[in-house]
C-alpha atoms as a PDB file:
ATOM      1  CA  UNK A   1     -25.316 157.155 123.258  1.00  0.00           C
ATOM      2  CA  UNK A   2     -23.155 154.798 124.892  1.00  0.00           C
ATOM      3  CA  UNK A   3     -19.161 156.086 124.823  1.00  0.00           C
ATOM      4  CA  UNK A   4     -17.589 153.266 122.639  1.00  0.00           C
ATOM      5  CA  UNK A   5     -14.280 154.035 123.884  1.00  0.00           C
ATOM      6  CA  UNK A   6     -15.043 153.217 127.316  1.00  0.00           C
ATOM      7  CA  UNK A   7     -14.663 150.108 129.353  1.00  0.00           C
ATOM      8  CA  UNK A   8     -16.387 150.187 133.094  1.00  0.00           C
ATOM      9  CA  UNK A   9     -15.081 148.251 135.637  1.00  0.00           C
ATOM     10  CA  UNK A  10     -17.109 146.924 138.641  1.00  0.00           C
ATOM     11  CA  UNK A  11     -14.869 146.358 142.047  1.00  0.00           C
ATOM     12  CA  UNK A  12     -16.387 144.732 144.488  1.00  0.00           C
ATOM     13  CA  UNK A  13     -16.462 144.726 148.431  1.00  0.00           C
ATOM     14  CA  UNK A  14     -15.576 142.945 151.061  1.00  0.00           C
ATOM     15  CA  UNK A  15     -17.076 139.601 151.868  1.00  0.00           C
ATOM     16  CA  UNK A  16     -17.767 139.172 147.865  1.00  0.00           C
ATOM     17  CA  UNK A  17     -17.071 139.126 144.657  1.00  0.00           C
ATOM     18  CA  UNK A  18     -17.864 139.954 140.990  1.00  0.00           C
ATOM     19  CA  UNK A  19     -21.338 138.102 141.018  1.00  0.00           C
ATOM     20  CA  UNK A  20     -22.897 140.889 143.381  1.00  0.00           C
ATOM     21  CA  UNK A  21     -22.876 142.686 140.251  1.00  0.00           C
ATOM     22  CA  UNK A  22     -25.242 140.475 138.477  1.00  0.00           C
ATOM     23  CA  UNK A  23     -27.916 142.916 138.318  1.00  0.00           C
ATOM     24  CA  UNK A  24     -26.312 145.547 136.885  1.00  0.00           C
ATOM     25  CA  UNK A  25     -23.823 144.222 134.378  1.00  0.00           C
ATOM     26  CA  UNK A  26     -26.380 143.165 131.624  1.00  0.00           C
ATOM     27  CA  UNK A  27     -28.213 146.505 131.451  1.00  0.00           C
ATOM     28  CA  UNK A  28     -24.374 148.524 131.082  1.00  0.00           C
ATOM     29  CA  UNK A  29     -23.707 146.017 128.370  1.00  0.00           C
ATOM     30  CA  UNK A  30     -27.283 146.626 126.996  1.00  0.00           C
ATOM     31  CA  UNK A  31     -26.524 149.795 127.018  1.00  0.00           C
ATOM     32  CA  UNK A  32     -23.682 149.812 124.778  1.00  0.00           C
ATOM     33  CA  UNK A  33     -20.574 149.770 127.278  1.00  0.00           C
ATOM     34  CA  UNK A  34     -17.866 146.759 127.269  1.00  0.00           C
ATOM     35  CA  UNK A  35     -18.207 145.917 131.410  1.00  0.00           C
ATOM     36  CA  UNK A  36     -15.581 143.876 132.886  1.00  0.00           C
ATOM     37  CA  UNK A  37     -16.224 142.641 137.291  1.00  0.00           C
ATOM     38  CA  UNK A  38     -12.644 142.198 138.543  1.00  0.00           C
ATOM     39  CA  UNK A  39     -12.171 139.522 141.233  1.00  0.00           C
ATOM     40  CA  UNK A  40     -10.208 140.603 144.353  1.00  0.00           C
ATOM     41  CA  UNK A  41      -8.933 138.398 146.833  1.00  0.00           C
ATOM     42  CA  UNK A  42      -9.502 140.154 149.548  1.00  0.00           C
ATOM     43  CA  UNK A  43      -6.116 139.519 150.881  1.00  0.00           C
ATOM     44  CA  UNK A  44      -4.413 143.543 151.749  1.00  0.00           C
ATOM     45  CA  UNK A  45      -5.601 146.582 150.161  1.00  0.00           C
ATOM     46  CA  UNK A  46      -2.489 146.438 147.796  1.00  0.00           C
ATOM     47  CA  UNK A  47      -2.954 143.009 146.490  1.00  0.00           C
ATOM     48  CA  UNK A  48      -6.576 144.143 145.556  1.00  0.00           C
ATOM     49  CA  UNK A  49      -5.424 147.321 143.796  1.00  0.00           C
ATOM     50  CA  UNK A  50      -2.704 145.596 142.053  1.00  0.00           C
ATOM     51  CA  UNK A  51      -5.212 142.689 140.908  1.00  0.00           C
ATOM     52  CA  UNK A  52      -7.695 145.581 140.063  1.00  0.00           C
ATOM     53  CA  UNK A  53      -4.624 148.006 137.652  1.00  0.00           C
ATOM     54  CA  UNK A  54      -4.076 144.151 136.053  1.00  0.00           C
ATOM     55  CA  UNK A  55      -7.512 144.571 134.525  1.00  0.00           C
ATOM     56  CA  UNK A  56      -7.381 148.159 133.745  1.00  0.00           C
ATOM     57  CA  UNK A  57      -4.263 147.702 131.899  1.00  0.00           C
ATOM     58  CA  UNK A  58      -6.111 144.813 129.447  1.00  0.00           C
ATOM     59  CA  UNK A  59      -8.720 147.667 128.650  1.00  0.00           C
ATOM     60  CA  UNK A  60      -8.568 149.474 125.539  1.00  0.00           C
ATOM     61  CA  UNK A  61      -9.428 152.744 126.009  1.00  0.00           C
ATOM     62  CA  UNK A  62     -10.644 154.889 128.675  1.00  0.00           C
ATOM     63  CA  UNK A  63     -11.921 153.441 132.318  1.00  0.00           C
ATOM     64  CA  UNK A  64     -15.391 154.350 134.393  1.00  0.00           C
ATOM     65  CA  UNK A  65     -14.536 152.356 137.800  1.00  0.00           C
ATOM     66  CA  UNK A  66     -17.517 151.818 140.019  1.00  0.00           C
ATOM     67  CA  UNK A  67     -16.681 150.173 143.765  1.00  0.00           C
ATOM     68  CA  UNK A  68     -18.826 149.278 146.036  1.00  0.00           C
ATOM     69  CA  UNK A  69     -18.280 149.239 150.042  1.00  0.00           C
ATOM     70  CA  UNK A  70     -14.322 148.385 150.382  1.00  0.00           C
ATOM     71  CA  UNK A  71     -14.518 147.967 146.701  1.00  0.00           C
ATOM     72  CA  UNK A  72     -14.327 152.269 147.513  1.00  0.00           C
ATOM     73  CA  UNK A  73     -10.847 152.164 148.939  1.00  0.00           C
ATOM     74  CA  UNK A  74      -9.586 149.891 145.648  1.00  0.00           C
ATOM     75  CA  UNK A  75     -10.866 152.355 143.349  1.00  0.00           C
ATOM     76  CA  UNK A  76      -9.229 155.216 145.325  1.00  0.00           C
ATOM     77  CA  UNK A  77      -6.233 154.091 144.785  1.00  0.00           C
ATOM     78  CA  UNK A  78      -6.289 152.273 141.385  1.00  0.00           C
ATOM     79  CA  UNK A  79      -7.788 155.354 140.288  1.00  0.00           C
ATOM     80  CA  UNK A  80      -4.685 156.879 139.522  1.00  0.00           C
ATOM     81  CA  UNK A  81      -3.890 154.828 136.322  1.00  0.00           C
ATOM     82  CA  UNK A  82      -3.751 157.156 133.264  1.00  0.00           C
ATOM     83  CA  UNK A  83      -6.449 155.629 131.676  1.00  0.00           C
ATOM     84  CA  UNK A  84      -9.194 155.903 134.240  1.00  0.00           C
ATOM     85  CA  UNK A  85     -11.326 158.504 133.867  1.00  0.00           C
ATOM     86  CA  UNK A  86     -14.115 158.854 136.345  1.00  0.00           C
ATOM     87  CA  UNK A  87     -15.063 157.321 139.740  1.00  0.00           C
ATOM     88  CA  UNK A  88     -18.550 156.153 140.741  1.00  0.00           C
ATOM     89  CA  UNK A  89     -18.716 155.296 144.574  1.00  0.00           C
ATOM     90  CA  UNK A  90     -22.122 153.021 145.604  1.00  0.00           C
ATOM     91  CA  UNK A  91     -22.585 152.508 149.782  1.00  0.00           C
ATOM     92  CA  UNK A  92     -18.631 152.968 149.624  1.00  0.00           C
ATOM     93  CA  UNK A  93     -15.232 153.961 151.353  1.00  0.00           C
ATOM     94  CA  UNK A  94     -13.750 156.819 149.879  1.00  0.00           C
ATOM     95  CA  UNK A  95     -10.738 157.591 151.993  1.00  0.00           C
ATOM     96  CA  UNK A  96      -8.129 160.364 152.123  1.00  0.00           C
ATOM     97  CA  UNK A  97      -4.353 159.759 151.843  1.00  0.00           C
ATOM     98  CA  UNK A  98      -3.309 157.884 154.753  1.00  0.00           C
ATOM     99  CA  UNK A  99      -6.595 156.960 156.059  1.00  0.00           C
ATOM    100  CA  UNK A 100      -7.837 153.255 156.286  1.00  0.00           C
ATOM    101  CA  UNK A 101     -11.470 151.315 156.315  1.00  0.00           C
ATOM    102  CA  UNK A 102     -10.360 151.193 159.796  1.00  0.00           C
ATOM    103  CA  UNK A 103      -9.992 154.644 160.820  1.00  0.00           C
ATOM    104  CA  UNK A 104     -13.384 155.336 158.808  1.00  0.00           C
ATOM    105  CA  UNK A 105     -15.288 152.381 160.279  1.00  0.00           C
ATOM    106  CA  UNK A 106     -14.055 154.087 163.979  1.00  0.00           C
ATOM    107  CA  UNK A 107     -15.777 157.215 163.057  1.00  0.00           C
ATOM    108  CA  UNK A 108     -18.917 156.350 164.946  1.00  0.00           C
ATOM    109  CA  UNK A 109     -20.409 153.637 167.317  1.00  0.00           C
ATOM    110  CA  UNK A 110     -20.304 150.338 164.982  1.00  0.00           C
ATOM    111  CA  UNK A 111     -23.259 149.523 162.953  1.00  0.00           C
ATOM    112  CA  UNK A 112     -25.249 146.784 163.613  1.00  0.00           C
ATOM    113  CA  UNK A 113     -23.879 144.353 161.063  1.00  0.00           C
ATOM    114  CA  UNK A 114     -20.478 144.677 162.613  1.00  0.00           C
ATOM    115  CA  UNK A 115     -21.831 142.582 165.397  1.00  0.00           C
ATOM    116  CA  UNK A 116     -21.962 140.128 162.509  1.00  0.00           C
ATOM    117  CA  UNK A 117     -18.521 139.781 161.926  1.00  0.00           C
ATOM    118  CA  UNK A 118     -16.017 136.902 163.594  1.00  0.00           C
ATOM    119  CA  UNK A 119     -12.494 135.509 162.875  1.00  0.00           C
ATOM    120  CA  UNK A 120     -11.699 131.779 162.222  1.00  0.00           C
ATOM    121  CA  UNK A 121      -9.391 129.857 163.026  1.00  0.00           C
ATOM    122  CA  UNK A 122      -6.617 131.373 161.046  1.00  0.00           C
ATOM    123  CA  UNK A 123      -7.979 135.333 161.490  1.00  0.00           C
ATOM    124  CA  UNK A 124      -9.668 135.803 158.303  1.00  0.00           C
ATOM    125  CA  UNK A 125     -12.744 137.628 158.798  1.00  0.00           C
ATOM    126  CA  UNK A 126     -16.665 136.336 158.165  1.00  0.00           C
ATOM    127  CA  UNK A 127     -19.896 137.380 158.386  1.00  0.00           C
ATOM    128  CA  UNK A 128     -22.199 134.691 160.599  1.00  0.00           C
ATOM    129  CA  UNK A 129     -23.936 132.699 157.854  1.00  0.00           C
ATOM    130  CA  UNK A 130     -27.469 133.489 159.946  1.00  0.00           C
ATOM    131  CA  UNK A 131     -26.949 137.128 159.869  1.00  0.00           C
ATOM    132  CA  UNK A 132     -26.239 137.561 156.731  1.00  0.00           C
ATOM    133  CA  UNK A 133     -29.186 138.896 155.603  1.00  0.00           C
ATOM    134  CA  UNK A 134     -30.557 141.235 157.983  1.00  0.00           C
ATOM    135  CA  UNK A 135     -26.897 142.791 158.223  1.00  0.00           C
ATOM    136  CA  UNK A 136     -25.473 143.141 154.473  1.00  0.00           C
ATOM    137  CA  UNK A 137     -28.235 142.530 151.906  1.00  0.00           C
ATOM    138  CA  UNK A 138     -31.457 142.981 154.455  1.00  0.00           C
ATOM    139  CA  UNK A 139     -33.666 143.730 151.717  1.00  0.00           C
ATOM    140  CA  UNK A 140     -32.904 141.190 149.336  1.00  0.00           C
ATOM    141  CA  UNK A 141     -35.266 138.068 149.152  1.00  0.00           C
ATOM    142  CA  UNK A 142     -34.493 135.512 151.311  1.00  0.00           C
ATOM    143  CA  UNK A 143     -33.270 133.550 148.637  1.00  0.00           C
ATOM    144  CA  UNK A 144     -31.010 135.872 146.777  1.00  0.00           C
ATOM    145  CA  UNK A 145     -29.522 136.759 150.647  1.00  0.00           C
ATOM    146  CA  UNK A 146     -28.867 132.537 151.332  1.00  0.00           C
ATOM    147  CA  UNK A 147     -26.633 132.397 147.872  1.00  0.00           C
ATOM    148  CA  UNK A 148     -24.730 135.998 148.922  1.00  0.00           C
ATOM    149  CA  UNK A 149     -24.657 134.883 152.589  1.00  0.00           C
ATOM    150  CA  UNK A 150     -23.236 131.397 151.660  1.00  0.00           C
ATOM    151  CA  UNK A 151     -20.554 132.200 149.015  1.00  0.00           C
ATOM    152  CA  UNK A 152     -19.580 135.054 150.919  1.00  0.00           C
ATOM    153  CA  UNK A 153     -15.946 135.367 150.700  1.00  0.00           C
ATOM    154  CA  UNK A 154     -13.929 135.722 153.821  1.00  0.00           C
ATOM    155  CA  UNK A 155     -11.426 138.830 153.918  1.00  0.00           C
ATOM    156  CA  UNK A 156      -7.846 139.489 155.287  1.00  0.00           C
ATOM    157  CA  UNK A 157      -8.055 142.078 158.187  1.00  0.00           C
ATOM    158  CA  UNK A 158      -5.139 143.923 156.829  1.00  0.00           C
ATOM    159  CA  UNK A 159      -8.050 145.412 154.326  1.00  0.00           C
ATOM    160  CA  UNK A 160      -8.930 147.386 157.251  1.00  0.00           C
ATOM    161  CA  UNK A 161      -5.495 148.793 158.086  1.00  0.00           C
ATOM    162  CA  UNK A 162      -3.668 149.597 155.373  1.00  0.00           C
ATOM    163  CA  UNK A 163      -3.481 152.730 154.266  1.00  0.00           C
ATOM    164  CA  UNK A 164      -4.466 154.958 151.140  1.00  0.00           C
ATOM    165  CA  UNK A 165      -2.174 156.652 148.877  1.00  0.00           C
ATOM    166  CA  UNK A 166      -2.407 159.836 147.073  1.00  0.00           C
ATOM    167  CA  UNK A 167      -6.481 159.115 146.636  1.00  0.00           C
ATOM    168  CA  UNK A 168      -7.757 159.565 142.679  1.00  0.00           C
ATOM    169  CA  UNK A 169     -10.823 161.362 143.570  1.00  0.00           C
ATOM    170  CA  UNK A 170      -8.472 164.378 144.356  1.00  0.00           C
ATOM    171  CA  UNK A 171      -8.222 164.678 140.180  1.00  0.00           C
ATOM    172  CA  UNK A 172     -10.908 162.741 138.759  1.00  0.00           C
ATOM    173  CA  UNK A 173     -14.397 163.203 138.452  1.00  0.00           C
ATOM    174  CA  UNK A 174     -16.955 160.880 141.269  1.00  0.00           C
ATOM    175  CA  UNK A 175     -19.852 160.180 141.504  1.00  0.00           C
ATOM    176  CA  UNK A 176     -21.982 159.048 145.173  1.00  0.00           C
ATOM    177  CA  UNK A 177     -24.897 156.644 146.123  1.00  0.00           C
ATOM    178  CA  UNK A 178     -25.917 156.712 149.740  1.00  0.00           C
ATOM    179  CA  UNK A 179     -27.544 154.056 151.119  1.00  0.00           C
ATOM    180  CA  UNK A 180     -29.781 155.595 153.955  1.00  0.00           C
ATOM    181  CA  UNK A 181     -30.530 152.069 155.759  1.00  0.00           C
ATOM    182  CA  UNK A 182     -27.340 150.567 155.587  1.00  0.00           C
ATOM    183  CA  UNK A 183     -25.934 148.139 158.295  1.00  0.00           C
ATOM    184  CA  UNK A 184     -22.355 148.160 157.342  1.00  0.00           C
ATOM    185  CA  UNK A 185     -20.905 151.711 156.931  1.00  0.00           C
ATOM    186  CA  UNK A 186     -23.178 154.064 158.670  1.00  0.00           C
ATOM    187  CA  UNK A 187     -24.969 156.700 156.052  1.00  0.00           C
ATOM    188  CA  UNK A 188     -24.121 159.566 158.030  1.00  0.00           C
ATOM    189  CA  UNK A 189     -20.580 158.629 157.578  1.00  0.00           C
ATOM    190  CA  UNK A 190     -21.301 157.413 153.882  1.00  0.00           C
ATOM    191  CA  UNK A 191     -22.886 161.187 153.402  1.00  0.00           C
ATOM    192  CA  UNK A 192     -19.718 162.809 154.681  1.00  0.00           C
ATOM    193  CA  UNK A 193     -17.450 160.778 152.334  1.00  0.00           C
ATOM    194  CA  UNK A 194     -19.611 161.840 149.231  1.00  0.00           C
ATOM    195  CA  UNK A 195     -19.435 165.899 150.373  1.00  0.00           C
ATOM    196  CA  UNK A 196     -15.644 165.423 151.150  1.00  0.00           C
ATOM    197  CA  UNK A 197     -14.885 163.925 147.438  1.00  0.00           C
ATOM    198  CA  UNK A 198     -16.974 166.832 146.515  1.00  0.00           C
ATOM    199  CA  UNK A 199     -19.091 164.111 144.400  1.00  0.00           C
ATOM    200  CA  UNK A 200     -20.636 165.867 141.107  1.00  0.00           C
ATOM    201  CA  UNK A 201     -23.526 163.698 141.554  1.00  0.00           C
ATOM    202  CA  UNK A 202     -25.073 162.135 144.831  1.00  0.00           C
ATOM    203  CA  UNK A 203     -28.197 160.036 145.194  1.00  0.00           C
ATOM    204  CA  UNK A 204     -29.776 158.375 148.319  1.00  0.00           C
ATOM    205  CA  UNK A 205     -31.635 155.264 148.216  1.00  0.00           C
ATOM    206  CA  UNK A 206     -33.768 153.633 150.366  1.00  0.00           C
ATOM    207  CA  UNK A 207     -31.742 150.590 150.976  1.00  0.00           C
ATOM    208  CA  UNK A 208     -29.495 148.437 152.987  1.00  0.00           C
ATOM    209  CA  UNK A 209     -25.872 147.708 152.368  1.00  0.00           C
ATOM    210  CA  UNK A 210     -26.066 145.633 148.763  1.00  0.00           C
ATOM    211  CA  UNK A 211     -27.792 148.620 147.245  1.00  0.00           C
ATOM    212  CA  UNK A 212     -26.471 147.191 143.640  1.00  0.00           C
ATOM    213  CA  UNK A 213     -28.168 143.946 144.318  1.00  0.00           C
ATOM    214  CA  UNK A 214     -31.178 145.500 145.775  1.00  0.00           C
ATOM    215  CA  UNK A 215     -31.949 148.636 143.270  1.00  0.00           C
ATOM    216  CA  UNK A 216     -30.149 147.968 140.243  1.00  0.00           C
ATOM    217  CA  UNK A 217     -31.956 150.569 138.306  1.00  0.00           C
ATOM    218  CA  UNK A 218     -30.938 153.425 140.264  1.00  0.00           C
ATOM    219  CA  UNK A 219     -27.539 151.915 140.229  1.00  0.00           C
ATOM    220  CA  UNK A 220     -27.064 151.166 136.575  1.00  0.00           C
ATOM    221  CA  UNK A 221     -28.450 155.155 136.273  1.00  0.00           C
ATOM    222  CA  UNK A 222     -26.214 156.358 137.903  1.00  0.00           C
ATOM    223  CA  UNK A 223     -23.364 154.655 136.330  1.00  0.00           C
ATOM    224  CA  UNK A 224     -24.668 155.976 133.265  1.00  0.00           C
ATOM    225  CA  UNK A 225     -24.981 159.577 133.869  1.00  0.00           C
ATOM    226  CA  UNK A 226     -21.204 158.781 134.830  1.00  0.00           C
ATOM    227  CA  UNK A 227     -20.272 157.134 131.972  1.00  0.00           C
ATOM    228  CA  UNK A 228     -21.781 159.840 129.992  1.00  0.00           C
ATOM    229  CA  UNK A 229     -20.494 162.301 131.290  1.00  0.00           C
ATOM    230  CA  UNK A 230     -16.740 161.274 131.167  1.00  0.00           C
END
């Protein structure tokens, strides 16, 4: 039975926004939960938090917050508000106080999407329109890849280098979903993250980077068992 005093809020990752949740947000709200998909803009690490605590503050109630990729490092550090309650990391950044996406990224040789990546002409970071696909979301259809690939949403490099507070997961309750083909963070660093949060629940999937896009099922499970268990 769904927990009528709890709100669960979806934070997205880099290069996107609250539509990369459109899989998973009608069967939470199916299930009984009011779901809210905050829009970041991708501009510091800071300016996403803050944009991220202006939703959490509208709630009523308790929070579930559920990031995915860089949407990780948001929730890390919005965590913190009094009225969040649990953290559920998918394909995500969890860092420790003062690491970056950056420093994590560095960890091993860089993954094949992040030969996708390119500045333009004022620094802000993209993903090549033509490698979309096979880097982020490589098995999505190839439709559902063109409409991610092309309303991609460039980011501020500064999300890569500034730092994390004192991170949430230290006091409240995570959960972990490790993508095991992903292009973008490497799973052997995703499956250290999840051991070093000491994660009360972790489950691998068979997927690239958009794992929410690409198994929503597994994804919207696991949210659950989080949301129930909070």
């Amino acid at each position: 039975m769904a927990n009528k005093d709890l709100t669960i809020i979806l934070v997205h990752g880099a290069w996107g926004d609250g539509s990369h949740w459109r899989h998973v947000i009608p069967a939470l709200t199916k299930a009984g939960y009011r779901v809210r998909a905050v829009q970041n803009p991708l501009t510091s690490l800071q300016d996403d938090v803050n944009r991220t605590l202006d939703l959490i503050d509208a709630q009523d109630g308790n929070v579930l917050l559920v990031g995915h990729s860089y949407g990780g490092a948001v929730i890390t550090n919005a965590g913190n508000h009094e009225k969040v309650v649990g953290l559920v990391y998918i394909a995500a950044f969890a860092p420790d106080e003062g690491e970056n996406v950056g420093g994590i990224f560095a960890r091993r040789q860089p993954p094949l999407g992040a030969g996708s990546i390119y500045p333009d002409a004022k620094g802000l970071l993209w993903i090549k329109y033509d490698e979309f696909h096979k880097s982020f979301c490589e098995d999505l259809d190839a439709e559902e890849a063109l409409v991610m690939s092309l309303a991609q949403k460039p980011i501020s490099p500064k999300i890569f280098s500034d730092q994390t507070t004192e991170p949430a997961w230290k006091t409240k309750p995570s959960w972990y979903q490790v993508s095991d083909r992903d292009n973008m963070i490497p799973p052997e660093t995703q499956k250290e993250m999840a051991a070093h949060i000491n994660a009360k629940g972790i489950i691998h999937l068979d997927t690239g980077h958009a794992s929410m896009a690409s198994h929503p099922v597994e994804i919207t499970a696991l949210i659950l068992e989080a949301a129930q268990s909070v």
